[in-house]
PDB file of N, CA and C in Angstrom:
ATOM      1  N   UNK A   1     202.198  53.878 -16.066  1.00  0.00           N
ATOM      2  CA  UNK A   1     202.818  55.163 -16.116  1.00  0.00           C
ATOM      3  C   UNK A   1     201.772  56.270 -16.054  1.00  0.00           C
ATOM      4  N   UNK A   2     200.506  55.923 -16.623  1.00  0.00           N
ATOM      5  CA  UNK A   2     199.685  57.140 -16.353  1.00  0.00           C
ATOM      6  C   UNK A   2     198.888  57.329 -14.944  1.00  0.00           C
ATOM      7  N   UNK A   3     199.148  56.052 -14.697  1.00  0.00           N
ATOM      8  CA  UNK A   3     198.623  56.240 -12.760  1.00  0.00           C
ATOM      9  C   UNK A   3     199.767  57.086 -12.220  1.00  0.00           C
ATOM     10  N   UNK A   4     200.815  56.687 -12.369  1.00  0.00           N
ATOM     11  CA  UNK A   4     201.759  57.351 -12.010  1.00  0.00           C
ATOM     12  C   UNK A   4     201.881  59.304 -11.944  1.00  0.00           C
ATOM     13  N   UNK A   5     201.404  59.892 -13.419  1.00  0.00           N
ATOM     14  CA  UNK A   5     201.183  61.013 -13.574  1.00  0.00           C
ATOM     15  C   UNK A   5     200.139  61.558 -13.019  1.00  0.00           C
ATOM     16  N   UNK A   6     198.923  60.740 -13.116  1.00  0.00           N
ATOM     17  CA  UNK A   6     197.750  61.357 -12.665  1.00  0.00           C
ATOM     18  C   UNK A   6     197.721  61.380 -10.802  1.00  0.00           C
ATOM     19  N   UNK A   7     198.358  60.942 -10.532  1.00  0.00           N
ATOM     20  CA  UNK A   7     198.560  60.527  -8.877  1.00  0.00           C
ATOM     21  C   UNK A   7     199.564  61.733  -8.538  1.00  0.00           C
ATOM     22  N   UNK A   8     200.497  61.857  -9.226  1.00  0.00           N
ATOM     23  CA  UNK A   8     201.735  63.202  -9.590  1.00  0.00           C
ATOM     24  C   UNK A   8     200.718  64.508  -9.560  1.00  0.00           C
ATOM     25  N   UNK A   9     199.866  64.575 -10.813  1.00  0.00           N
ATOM     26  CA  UNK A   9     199.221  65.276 -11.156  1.00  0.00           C
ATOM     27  C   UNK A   9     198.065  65.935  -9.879  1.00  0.00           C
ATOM     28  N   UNK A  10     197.551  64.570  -9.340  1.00  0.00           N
ATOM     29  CA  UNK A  10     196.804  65.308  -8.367  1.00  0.00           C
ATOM     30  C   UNK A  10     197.542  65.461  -6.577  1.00  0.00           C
ATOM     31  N   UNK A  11     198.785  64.891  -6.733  1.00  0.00           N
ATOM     32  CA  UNK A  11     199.133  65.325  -5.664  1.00  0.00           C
ATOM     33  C   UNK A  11     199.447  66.875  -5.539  1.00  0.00           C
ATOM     34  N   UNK A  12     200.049  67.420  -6.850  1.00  0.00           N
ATOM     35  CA  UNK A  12     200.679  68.990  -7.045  1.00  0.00           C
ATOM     36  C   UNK A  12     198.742  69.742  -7.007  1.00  0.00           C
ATOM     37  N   UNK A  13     198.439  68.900  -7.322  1.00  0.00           N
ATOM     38  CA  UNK A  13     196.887  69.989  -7.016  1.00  0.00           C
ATOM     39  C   UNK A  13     196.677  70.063  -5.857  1.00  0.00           C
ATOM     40  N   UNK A  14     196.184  68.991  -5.253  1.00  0.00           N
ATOM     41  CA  UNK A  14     196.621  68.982  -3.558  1.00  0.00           C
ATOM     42  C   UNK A  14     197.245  69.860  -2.963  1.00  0.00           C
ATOM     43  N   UNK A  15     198.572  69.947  -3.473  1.00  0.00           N
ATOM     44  CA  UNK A  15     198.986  71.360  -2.656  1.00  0.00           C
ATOM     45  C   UNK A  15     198.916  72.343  -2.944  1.00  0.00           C
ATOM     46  N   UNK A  16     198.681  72.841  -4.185  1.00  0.00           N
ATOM     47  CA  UNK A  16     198.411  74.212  -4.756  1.00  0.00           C
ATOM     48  C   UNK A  16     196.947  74.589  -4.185  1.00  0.00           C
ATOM     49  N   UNK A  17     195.872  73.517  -3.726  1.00  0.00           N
ATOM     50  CA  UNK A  17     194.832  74.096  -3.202  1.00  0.00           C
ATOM     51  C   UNK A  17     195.353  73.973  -1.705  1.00  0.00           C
ATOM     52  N   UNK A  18     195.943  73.423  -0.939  1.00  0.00           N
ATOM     53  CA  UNK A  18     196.427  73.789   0.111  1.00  0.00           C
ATOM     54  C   UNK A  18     197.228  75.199   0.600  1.00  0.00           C
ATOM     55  N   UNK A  19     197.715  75.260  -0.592  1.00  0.00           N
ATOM     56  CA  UNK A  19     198.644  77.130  -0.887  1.00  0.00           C
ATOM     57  C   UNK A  19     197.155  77.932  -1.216  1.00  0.00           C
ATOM     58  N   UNK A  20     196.698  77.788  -1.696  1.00  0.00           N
ATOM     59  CA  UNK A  20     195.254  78.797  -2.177  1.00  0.00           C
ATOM     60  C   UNK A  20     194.494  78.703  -0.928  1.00  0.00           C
ATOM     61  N   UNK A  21     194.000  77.699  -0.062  1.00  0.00           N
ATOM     62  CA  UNK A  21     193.830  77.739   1.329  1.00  0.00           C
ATOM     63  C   UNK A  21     194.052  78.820   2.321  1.00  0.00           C
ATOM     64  N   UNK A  22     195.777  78.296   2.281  1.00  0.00           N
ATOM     65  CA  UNK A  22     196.516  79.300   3.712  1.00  0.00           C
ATOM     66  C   UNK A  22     196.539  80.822   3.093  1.00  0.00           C
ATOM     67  N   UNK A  23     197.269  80.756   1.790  1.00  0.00           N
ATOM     68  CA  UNK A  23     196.971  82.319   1.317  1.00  0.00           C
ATOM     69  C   UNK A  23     195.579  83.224   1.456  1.00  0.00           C
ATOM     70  N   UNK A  24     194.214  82.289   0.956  1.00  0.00           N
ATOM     71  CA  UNK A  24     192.920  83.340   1.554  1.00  0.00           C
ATOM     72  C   UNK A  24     193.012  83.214   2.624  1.00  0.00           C
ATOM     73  N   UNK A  25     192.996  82.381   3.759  1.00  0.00           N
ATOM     74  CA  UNK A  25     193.228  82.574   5.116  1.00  0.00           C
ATOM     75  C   UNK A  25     194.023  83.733   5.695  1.00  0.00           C
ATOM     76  N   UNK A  26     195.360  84.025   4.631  1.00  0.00           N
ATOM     77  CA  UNK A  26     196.161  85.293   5.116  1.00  0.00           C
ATOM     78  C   UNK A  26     195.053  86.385   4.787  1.00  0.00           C
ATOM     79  N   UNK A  27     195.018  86.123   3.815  1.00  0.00           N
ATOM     80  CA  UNK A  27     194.415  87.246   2.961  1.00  0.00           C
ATOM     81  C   UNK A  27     193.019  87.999   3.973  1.00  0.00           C
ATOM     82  N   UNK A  28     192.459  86.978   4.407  1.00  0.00           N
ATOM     83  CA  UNK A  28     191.065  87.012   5.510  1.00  0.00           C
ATOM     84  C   UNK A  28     191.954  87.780   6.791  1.00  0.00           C
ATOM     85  N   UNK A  29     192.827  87.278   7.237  1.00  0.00           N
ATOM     86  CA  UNK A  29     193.069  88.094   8.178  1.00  0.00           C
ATOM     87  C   UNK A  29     193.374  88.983   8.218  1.00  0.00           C
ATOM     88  N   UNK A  30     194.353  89.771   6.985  1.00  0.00           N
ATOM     89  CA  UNK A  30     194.679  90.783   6.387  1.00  0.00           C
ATOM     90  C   UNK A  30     193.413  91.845   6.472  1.00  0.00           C
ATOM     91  N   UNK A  31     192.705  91.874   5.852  1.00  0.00           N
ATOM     92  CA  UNK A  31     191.454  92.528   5.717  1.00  0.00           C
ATOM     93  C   UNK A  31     190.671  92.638   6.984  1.00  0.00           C
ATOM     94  N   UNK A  32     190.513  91.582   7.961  1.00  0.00           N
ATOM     95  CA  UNK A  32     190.005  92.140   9.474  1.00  0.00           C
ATOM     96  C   UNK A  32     190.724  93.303  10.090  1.00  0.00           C
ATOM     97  N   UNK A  33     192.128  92.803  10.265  1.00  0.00           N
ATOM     98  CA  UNK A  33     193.207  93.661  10.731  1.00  0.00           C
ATOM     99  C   UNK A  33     193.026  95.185  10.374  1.00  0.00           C
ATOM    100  N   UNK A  34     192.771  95.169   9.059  1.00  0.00           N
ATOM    101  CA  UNK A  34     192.807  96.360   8.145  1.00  0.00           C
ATOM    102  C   UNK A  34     191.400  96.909   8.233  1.00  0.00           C
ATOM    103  N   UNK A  35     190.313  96.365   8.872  1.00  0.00           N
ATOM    104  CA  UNK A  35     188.855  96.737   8.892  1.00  0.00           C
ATOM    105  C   UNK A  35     189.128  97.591  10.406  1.00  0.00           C
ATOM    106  N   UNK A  36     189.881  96.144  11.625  1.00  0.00           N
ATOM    107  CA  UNK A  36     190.251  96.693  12.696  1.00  0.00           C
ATOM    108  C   UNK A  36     190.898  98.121  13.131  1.00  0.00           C
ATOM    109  N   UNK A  37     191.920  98.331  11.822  1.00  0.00           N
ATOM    110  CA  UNK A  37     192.941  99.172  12.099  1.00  0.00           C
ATOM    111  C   UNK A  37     191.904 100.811  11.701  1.00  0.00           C
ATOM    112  N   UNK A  38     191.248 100.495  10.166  1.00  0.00           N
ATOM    113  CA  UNK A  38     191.102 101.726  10.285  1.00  0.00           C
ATOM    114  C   UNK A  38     189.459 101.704  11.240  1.00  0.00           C
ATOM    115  N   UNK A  39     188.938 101.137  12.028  1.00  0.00           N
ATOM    116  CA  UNK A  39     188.262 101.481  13.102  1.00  0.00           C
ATOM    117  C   UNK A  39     189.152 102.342  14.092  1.00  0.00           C
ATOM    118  N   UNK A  40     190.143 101.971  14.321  1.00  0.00           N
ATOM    119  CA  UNK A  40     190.694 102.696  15.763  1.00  0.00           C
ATOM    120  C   UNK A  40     191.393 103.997  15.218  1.00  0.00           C
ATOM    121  N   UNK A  41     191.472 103.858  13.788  1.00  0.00           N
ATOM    122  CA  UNK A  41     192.430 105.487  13.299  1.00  0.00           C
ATOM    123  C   UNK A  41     191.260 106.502  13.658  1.00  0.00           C
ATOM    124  N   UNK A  42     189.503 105.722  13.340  1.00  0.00           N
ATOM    125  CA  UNK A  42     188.221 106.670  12.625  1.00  0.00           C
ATOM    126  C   UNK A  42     188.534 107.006  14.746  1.00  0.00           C
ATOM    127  N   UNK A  43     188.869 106.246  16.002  1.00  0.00           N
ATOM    128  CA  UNK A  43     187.854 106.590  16.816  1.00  0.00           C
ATOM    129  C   UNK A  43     189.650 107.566  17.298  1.00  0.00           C
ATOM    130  N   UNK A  44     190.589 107.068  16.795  1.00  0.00           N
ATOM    131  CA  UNK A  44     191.987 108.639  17.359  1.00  0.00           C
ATOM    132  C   UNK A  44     191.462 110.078  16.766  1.00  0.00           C
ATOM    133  N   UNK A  45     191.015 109.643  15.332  1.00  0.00           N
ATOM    134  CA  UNK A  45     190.882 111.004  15.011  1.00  0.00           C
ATOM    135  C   UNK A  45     190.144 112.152  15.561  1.00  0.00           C
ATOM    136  N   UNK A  46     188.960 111.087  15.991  1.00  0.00           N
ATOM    137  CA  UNK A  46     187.791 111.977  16.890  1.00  0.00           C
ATOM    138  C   UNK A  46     188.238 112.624  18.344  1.00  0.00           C
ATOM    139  N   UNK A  47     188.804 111.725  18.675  1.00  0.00           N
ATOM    140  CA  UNK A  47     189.632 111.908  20.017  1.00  0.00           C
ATOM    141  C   UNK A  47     190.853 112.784  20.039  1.00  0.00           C
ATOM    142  N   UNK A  48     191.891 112.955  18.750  1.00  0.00           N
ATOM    143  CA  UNK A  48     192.638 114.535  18.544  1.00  0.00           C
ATOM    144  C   UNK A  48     191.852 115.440  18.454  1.00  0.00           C
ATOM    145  N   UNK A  49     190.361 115.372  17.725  1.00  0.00           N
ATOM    146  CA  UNK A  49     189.980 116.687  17.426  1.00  0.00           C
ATOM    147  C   UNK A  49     189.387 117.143  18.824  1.00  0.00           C
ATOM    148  N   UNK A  50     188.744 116.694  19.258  1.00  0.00           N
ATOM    149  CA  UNK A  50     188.239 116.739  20.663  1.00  0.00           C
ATOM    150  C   UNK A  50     189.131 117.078  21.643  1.00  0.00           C
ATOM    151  N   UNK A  51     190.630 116.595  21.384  1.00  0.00           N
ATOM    152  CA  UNK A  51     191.375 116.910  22.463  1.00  0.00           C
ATOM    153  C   UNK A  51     191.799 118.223  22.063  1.00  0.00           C
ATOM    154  N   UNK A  52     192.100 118.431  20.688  1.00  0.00           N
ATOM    155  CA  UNK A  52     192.252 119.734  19.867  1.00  0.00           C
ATOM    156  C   UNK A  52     191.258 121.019  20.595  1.00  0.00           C
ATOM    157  N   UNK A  53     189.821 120.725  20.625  1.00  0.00           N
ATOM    158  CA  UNK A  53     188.899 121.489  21.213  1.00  0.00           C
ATOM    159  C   UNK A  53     189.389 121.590  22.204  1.00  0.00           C
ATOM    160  N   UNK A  54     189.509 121.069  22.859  1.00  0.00           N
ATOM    161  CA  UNK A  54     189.830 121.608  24.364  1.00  0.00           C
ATOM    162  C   UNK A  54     190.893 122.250  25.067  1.00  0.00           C
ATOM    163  N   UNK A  55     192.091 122.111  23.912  1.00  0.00           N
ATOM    164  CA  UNK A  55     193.379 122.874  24.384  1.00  0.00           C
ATOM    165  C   UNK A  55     193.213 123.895  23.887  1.00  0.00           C
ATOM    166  N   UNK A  56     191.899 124.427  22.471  1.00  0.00           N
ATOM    167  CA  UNK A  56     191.792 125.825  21.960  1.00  0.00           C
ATOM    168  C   UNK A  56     191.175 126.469  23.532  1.00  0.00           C
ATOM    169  N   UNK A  57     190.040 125.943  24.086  1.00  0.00           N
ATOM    170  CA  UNK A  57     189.273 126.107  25.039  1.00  0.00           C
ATOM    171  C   UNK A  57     189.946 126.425  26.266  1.00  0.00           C
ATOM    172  N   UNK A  58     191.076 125.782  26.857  1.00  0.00           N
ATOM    173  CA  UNK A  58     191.673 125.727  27.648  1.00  0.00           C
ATOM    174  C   UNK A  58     193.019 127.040  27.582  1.00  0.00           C
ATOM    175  N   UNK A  59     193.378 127.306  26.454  1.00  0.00           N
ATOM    176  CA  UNK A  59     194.142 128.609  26.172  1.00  0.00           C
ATOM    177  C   UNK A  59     193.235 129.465  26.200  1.00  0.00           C
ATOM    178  N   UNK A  60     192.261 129.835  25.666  1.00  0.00           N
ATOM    179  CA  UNK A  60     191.161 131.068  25.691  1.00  0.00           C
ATOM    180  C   UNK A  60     190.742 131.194  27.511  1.00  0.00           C
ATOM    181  N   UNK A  61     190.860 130.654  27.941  1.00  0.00           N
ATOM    182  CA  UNK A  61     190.600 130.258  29.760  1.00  0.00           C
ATOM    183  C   UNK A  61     191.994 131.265  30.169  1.00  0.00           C
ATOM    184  N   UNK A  62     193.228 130.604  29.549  1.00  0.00           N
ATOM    185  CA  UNK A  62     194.347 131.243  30.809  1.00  0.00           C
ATOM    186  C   UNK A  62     194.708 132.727  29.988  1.00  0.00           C
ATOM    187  N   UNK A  63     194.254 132.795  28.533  1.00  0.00           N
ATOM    188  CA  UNK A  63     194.149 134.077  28.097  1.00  0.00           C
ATOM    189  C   UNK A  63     193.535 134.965  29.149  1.00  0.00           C
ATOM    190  N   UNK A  64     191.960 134.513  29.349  1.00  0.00           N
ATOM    191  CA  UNK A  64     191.271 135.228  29.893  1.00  0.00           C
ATOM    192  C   UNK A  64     191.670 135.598  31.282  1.00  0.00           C
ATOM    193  N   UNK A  65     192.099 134.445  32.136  1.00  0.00           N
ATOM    194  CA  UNK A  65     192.372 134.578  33.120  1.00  0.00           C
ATOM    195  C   UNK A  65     193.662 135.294  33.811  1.00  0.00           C
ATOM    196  N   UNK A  66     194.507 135.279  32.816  1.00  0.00           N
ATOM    197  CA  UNK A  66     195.750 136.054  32.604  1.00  0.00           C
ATOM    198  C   UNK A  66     195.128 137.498  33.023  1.00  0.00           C
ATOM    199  N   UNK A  67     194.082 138.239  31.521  1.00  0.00           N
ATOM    200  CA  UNK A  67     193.819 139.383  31.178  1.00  0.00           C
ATOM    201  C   UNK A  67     193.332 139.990  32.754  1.00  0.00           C
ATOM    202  N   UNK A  68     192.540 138.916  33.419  1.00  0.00           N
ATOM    203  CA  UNK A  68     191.860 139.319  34.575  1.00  0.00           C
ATOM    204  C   UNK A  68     192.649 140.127  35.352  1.00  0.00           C
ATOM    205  N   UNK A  69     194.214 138.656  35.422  1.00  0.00           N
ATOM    206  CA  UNK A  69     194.952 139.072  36.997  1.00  0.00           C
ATOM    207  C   UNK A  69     195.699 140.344  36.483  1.00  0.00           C
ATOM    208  N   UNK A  70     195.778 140.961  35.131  1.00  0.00           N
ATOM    209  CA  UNK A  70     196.471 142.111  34.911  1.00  0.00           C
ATOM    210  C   UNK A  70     196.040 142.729  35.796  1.00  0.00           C
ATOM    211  N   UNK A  71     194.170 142.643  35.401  1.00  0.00           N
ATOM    212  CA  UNK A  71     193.697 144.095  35.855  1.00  0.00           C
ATOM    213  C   UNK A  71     193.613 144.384  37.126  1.00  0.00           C
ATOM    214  N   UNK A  72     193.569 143.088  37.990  1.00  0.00           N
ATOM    215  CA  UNK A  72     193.519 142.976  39.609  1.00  0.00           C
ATOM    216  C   UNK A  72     195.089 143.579  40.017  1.00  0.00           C
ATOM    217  N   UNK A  73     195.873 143.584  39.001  1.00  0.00           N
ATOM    218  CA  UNK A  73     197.146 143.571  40.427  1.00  0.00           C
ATOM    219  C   UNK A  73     197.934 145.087  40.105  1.00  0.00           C
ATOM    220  N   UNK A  74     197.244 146.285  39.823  1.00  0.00           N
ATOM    221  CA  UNK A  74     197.065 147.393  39.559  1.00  0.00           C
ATOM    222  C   UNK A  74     196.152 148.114  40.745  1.00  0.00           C
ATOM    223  N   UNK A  75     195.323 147.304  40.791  1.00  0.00           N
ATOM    224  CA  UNK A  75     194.133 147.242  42.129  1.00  0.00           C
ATOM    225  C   UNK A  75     194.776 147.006  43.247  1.00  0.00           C
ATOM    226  N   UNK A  76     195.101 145.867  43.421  1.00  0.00           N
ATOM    227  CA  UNK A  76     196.311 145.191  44.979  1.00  0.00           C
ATOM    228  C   UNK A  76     197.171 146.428  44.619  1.00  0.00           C
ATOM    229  N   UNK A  77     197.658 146.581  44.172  1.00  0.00           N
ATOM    230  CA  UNK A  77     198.721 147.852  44.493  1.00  0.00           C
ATOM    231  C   UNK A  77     197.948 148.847  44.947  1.00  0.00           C
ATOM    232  N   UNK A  78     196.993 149.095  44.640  1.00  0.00           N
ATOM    233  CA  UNK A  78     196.262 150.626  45.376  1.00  0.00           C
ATOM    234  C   UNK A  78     195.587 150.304  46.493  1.00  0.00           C
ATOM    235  N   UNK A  79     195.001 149.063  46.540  1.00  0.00           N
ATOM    236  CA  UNK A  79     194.987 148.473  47.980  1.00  0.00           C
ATOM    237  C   UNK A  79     195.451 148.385  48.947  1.00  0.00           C
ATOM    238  N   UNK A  80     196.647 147.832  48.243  1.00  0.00           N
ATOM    239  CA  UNK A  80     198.115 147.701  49.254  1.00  0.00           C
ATOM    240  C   UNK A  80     198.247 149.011  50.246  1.00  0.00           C
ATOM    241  N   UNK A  81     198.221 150.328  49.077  1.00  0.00           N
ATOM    242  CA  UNK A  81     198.799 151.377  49.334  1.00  0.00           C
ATOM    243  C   UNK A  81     197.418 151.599  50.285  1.00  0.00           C
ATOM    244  N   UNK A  82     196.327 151.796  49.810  1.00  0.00           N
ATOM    245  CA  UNK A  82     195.489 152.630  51.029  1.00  0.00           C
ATOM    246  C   UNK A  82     195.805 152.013  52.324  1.00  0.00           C
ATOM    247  N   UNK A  83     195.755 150.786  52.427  1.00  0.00           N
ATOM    248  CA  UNK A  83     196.129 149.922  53.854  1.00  0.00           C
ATOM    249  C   UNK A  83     197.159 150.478  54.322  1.00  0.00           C
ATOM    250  N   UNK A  84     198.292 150.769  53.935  1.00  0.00           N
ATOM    251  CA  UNK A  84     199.662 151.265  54.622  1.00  0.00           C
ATOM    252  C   UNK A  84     199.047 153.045  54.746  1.00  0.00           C
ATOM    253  N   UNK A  85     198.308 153.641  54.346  1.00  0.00           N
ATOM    254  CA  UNK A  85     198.043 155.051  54.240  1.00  0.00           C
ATOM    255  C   UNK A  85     197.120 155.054  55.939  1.00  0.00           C
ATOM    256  N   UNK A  86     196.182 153.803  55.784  1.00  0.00           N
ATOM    257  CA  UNK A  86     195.022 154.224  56.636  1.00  0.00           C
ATOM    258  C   UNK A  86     195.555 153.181  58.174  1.00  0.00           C
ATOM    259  N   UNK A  87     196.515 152.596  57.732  1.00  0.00           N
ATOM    260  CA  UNK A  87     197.497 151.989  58.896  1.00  0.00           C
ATOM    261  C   UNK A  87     198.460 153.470  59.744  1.00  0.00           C
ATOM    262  N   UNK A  88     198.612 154.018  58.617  1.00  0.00           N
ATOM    263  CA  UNK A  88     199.579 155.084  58.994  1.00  0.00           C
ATOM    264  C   UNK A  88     199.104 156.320  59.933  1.00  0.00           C
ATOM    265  N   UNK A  89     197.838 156.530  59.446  1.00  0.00           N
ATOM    266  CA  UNK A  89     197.124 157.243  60.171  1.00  0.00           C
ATOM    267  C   UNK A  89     196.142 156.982  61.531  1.00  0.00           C
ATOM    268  N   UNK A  90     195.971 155.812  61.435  1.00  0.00           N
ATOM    269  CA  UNK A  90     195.764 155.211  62.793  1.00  0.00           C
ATOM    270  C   UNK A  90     196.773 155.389  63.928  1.00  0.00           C
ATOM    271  N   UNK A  91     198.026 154.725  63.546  1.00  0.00           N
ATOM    272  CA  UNK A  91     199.214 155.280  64.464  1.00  0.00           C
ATOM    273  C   UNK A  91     199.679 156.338  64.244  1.00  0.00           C
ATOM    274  N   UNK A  92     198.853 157.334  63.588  1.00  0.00           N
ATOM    275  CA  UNK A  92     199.415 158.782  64.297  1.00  0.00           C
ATOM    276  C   UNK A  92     198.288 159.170  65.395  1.00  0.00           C
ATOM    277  N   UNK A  93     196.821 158.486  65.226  1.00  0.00           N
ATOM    278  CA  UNK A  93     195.656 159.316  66.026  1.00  0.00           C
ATOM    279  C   UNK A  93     196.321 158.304  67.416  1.00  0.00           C
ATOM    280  N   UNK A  94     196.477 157.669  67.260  1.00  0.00           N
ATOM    281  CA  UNK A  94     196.753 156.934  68.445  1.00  0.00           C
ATOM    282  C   UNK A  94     198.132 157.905  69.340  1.00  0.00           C
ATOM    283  N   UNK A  95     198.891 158.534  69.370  1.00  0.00           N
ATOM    284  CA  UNK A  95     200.009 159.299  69.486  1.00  0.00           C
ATOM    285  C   UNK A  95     199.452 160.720  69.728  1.00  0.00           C
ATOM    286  N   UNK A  96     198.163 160.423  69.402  1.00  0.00           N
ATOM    287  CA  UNK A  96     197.608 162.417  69.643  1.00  0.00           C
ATOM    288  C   UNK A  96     197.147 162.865  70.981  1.00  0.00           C
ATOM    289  N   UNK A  97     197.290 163.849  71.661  1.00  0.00           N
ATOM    290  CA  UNK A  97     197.004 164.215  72.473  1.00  0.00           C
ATOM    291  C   UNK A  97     195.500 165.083  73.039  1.00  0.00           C
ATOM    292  N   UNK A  98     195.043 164.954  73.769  1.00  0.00           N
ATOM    293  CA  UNK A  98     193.872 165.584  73.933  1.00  0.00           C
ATOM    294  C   UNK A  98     194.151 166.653  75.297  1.00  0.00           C
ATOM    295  N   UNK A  99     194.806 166.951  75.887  1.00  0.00           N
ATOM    296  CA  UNK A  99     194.851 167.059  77.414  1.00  0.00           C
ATOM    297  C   UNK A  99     196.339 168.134  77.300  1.00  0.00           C
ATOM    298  N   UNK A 100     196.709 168.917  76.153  1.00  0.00           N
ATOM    299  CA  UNK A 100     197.621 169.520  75.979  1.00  0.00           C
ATOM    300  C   UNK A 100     198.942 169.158  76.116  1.00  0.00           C
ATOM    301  N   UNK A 101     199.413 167.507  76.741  1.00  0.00           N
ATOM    302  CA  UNK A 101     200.564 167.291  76.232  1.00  0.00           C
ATOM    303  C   UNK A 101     201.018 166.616  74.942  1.00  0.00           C
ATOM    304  N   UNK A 102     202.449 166.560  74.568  1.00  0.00           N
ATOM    305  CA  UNK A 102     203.249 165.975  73.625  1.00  0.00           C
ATOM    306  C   UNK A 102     203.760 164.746  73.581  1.00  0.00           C
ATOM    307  N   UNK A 103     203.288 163.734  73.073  1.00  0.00           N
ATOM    308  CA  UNK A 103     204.005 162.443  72.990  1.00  0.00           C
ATOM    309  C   UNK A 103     204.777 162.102  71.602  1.00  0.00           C
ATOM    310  N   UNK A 104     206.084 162.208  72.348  1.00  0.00           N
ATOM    311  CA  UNK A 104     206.956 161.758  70.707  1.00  0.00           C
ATOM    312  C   UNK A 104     206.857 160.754  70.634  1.00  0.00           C
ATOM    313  N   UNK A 105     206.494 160.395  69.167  1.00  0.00           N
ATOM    314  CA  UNK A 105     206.900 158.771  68.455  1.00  0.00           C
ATOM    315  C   UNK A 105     207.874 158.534  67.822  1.00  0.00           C
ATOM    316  N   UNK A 106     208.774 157.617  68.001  1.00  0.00           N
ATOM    317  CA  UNK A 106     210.230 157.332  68.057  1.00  0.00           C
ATOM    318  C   UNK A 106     210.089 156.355  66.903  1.00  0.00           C
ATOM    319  N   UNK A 107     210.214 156.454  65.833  1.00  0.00           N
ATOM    320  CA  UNK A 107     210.322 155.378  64.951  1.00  0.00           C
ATOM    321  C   UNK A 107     211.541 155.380  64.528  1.00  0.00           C
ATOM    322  N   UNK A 108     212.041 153.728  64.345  1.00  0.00           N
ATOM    323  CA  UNK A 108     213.731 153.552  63.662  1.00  0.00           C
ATOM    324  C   UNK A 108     213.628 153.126  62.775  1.00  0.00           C
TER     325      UNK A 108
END
């Protein structure tokens, strides 16, 4: 009967170190995973802030570039206008006479 227990006895050890086994084994992988994981949080974070930089960078750009085309298209308008002024006056010298007659220009 005591072979019996002690054979009992060390079979339940047997598996309780077989359970203590697979559990550090979880446990081991647990902790890579978790070494793994916060590696890739340390290399997102760097990579939001960085991407962060660059959308501050990238708004200060169309700010600027915005501010520019204000000031240009105040300009194109007076551009615009001298061109139609110095267009206008071309086709009147062209219509002028030197030789004392009158040529009407018929515009519709």
């Amino acid at each position: 009967m005591m072979t019996t227990t002690s054979e009992n006895i060390s079979s339940q050890m047997q598996e309780i170190y077989e359970t203590i086994n697979i559990l550090a084994g979880g446990i081991q992988t647990l902790n890579d995973d978790t070494q793994r994981l916060s590696s890739e949080l340390i290399k997102l974070q760097s990579s939001i802030e960085s991407l962060t930089q660059d959308i501050g960078s990238l708004k200060l750009s169309v700010q600027e570039k915005s501010s520019f085309l204000d000031g240009v298209k105040p300009n194109q308008e007076i551009l615009q206008q001298d061109v139609a002024s110095l267009k206008q006056k071309i086709d009147d010298l062209q219509y002028v006479s030197y030789d004392a007659t009158l040529i009407w220009k018929i515009v519709s």
